[in-house]
PDB file of N, CA and C in Angstrom:
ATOM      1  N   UNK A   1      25.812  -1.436 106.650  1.00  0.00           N
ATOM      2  CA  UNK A   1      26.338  -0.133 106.958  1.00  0.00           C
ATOM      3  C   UNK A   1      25.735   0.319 108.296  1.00  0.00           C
ATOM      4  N   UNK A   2      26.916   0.720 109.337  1.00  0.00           N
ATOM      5  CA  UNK A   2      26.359   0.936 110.526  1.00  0.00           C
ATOM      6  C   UNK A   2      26.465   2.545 110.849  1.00  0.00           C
ATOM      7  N   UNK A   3      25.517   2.767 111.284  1.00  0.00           N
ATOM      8  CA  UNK A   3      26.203   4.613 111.526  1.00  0.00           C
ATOM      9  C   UNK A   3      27.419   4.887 112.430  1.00  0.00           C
ATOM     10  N   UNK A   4      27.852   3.980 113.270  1.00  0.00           N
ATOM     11  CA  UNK A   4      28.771   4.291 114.246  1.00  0.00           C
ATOM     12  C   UNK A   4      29.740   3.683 113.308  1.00  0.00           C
ATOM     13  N   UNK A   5      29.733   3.050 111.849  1.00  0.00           N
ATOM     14  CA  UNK A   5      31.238   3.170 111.134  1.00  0.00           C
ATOM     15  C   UNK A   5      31.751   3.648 110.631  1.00  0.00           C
ATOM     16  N   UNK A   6      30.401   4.916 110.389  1.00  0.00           N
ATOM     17  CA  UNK A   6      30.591   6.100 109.366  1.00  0.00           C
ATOM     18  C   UNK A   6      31.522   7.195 109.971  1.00  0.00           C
ATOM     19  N   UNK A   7      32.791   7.887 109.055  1.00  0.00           N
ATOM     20  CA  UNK A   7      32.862   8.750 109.296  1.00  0.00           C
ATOM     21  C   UNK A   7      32.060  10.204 109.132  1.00  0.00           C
ATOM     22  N   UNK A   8      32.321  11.223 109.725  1.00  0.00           N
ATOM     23  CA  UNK A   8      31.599  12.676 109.786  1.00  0.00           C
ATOM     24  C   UNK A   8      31.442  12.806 108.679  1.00  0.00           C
ATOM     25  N   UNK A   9      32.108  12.659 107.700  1.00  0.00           N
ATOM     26  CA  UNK A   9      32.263  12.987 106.035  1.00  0.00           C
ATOM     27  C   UNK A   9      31.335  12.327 105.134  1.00  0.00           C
ATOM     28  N   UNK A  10      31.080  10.879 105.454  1.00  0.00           N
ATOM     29  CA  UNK A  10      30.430   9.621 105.213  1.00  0.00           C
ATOM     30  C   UNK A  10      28.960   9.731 105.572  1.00  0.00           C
ATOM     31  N   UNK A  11      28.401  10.591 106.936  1.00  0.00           N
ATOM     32  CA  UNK A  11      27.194  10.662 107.111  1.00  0.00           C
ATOM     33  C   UNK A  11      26.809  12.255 106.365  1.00  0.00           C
ATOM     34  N   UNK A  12      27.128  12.804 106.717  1.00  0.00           N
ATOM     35  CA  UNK A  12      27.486  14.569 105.546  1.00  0.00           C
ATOM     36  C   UNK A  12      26.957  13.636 104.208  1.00  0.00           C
ATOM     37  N   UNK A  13      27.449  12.909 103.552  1.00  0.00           N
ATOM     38  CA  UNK A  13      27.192  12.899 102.365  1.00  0.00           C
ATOM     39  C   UNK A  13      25.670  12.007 102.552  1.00  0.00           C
ATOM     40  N   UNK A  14      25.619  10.922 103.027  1.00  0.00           N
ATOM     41  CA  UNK A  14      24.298  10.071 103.023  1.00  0.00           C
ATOM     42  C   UNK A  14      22.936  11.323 103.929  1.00  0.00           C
ATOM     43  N   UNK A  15      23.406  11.916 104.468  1.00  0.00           N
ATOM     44  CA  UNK A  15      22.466  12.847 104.698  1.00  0.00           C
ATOM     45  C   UNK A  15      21.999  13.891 103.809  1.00  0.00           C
ATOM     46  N   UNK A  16      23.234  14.233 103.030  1.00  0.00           N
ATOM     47  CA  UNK A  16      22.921  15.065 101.592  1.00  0.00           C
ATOM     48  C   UNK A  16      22.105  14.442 100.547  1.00  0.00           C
ATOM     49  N   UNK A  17      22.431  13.562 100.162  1.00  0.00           N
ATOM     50  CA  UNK A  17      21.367  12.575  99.524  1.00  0.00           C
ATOM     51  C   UNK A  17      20.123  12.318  99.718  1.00  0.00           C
ATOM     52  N   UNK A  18      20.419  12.023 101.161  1.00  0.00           N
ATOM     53  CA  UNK A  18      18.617  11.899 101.944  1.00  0.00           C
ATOM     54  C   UNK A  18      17.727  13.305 101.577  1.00  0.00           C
ATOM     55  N   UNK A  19      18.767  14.139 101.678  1.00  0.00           N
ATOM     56  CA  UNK A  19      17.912  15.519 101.540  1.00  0.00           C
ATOM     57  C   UNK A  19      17.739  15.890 100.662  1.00  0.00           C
ATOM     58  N   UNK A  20      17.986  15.389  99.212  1.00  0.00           N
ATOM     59  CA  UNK A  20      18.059  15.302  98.066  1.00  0.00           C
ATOM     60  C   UNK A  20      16.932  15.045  97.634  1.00  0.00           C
ATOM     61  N   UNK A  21      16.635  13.574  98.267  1.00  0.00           N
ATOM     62  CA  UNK A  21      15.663  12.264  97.360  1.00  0.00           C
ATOM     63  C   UNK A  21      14.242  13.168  98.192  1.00  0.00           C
ATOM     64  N   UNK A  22      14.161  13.361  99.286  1.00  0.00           N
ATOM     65  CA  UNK A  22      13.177  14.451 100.236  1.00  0.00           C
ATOM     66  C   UNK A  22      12.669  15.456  99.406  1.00  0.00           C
ATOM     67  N   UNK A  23      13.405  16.248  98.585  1.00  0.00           N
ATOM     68  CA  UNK A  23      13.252  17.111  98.543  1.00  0.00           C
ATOM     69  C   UNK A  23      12.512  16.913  97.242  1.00  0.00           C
ATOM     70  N   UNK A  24      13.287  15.817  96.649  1.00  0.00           N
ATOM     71  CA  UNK A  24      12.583  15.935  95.302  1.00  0.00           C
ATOM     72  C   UNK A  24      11.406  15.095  95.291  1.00  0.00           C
ATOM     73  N   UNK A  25      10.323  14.343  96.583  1.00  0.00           N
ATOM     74  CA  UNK A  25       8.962  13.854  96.668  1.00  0.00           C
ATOM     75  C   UNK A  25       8.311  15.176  97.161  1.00  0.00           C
ATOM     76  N   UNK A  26       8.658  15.687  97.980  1.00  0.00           N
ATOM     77  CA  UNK A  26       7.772  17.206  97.888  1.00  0.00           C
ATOM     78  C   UNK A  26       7.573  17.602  96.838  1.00  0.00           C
ATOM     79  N   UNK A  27       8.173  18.031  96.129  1.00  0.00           N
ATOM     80  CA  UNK A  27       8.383  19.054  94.717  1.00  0.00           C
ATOM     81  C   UNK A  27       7.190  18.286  93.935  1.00  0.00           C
ATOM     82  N   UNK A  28       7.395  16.469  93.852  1.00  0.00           N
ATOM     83  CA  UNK A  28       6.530  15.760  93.285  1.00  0.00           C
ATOM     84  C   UNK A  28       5.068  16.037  93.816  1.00  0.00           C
ATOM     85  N   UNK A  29       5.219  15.654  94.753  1.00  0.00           N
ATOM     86  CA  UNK A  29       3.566  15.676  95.788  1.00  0.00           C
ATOM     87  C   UNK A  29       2.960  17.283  95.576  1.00  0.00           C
ATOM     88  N   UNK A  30       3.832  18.061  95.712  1.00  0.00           N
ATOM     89  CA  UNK A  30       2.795  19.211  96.231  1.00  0.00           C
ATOM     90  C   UNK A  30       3.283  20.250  95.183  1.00  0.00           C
ATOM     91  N   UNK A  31       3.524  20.017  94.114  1.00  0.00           N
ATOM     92  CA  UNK A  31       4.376  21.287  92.710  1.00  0.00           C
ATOM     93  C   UNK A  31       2.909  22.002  92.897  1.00  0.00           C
ATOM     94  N   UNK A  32       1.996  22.137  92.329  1.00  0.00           N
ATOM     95  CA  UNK A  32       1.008  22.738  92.239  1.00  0.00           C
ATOM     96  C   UNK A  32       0.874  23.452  93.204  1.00  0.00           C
ATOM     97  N   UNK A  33       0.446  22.674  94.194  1.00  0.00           N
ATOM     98  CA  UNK A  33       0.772  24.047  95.752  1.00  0.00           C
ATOM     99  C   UNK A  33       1.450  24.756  96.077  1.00  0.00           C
ATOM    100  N   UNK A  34       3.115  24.278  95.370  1.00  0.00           N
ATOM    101  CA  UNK A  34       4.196  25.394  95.738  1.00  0.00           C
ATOM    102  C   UNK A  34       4.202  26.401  94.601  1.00  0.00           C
ATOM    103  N   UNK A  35       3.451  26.125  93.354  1.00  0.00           N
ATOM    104  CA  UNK A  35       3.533  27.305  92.464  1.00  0.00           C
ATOM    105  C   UNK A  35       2.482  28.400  92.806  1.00  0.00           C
ATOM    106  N   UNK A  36       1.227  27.507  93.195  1.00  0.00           N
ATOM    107  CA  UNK A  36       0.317  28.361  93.612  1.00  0.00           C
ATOM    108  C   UNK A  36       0.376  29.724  94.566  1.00  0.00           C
ATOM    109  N   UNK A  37       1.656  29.062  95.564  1.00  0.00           N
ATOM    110  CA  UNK A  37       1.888  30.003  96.803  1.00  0.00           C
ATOM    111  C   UNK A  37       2.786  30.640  96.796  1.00  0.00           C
ATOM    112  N   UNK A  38       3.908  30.285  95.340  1.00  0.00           N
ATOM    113  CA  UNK A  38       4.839  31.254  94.884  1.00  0.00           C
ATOM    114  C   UNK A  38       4.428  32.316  94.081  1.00  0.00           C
ATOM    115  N   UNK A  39       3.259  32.433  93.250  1.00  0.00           N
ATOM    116  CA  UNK A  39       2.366  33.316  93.172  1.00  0.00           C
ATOM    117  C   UNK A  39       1.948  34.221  93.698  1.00  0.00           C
ATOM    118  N   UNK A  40       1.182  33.257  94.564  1.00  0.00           N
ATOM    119  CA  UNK A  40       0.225  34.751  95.637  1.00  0.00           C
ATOM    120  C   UNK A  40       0.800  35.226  96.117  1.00  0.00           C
ATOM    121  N   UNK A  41       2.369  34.491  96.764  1.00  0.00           N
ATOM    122  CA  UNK A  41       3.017  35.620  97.475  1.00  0.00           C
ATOM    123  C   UNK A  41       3.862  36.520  96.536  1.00  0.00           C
ATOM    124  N   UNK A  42       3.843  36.271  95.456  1.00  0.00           N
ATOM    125  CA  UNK A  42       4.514  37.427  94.367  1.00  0.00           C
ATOM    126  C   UNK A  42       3.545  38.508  93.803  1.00  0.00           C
ATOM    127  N   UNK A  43       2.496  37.837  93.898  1.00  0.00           N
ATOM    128  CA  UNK A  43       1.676  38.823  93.765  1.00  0.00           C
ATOM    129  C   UNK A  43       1.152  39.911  95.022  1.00  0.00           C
ATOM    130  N   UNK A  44       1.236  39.316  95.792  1.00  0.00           N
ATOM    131  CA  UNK A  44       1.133  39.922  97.470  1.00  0.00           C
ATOM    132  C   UNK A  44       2.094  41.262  97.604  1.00  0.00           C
ATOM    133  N   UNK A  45       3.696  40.893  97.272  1.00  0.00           N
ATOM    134  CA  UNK A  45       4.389  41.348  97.260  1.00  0.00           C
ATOM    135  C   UNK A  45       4.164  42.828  96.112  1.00  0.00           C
ATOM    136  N   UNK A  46       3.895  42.490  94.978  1.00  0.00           N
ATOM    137  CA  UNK A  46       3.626  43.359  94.303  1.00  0.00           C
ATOM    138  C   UNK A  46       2.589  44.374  94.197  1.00  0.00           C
ATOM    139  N   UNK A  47       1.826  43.937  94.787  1.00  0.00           N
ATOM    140  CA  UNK A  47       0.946  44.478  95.156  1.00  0.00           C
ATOM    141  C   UNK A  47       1.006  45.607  96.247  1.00  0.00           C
ATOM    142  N   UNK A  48       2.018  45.264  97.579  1.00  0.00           N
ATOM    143  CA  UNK A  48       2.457  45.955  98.524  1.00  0.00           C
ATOM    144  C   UNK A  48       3.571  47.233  97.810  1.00  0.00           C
ATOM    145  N   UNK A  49       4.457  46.418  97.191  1.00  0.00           N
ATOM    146  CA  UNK A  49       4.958  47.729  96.198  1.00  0.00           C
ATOM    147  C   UNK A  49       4.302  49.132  95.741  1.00  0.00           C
ATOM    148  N   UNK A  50       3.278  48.291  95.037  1.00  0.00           N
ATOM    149  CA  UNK A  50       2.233  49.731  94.333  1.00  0.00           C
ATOM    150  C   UNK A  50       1.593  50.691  95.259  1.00  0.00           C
ATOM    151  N   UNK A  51       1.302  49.791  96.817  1.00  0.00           N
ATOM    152  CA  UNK A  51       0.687  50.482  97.570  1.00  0.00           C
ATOM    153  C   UNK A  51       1.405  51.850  98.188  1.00  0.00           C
ATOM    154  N   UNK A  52       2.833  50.953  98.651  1.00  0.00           N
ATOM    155  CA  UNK A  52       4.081  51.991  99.232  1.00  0.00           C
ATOM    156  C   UNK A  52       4.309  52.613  98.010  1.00  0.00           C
ATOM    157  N   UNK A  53       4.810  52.931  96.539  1.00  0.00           N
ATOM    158  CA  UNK A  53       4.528  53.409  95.335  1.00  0.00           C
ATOM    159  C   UNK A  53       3.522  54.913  95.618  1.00  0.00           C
ATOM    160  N   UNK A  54       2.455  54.515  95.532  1.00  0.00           N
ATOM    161  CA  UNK A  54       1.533  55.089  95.454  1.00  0.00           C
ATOM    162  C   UNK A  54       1.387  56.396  96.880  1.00  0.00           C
ATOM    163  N   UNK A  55       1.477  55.279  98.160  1.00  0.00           N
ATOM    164  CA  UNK A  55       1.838  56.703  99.335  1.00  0.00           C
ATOM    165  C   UNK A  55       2.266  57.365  99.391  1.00  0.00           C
ATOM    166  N   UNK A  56       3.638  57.303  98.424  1.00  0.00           N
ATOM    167  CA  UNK A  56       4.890  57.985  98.627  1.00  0.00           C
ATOM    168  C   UNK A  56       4.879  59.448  97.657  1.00  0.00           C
ATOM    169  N   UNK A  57       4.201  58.987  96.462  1.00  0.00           N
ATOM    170  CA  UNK A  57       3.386  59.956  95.745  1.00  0.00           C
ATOM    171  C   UNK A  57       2.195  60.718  96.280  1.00  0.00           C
ATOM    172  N   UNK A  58       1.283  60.192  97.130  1.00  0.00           N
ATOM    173  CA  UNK A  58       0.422  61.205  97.796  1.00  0.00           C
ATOM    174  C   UNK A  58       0.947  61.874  99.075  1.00  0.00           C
ATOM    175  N   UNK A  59       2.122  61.954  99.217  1.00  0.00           N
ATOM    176  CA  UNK A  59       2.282  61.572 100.866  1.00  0.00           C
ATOM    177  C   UNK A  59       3.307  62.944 100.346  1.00  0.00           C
ATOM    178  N   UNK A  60       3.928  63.079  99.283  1.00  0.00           N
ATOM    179  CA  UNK A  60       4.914  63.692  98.758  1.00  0.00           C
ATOM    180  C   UNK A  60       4.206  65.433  98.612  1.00  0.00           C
ATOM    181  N   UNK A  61       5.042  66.414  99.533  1.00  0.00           N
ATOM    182  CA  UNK A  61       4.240  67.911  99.808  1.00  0.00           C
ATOM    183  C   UNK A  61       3.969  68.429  97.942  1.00  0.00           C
ATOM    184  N   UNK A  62       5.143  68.124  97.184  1.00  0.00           N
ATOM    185  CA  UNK A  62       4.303  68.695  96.258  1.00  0.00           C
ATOM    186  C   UNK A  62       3.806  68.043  95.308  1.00  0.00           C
ATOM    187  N   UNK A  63       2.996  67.203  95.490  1.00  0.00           N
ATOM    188  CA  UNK A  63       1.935  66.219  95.035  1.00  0.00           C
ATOM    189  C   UNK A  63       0.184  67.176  95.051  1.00  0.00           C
ATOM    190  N   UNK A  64      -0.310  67.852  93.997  1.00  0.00           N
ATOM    191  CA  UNK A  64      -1.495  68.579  93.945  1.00  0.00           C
ATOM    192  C   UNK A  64      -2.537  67.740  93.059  1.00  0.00           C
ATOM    193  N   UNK A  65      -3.620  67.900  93.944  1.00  0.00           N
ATOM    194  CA  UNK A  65      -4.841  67.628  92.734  1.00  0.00           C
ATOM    195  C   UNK A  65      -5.176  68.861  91.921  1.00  0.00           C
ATOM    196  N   UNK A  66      -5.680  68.391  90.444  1.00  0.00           N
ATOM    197  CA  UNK A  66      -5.829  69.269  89.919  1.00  0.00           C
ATOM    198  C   UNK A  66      -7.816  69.089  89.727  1.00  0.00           C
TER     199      UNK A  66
END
């Protein structure tokens, strides 16, 4: 199989594949790292929530300490 016999359609698909079989040795190699960092950044995220949350309530004119 030569690439110059392939049609556009023909490399589209063997490139889809490639990106396939790629994708799924990352996932293998590094799962732990990508859960780890899907985490922190969910937790990051949530965290930023509570903060903006929280300003918006002190920040708010009729917001009083008692």
């Amino acid at each position: 199989m030569k690439w110059e016999n392939l049609t556009e359609a023909q490399i589209a698909w063997v490139l889809c594949n490639l990106h396939e079989r790629f994708t799924q040795l990352l996932w293998d190699r590094y799962e732990k790292e990508f859960l780890n960092w899907a985490m922190d950044e969910n937790d990051r995220k949530q965290m930023e929530k509570m903060c903006q949350r929280n300003s918006m309530i002190y920040l708010n004119p009729s917001f009083r300490k008692n």
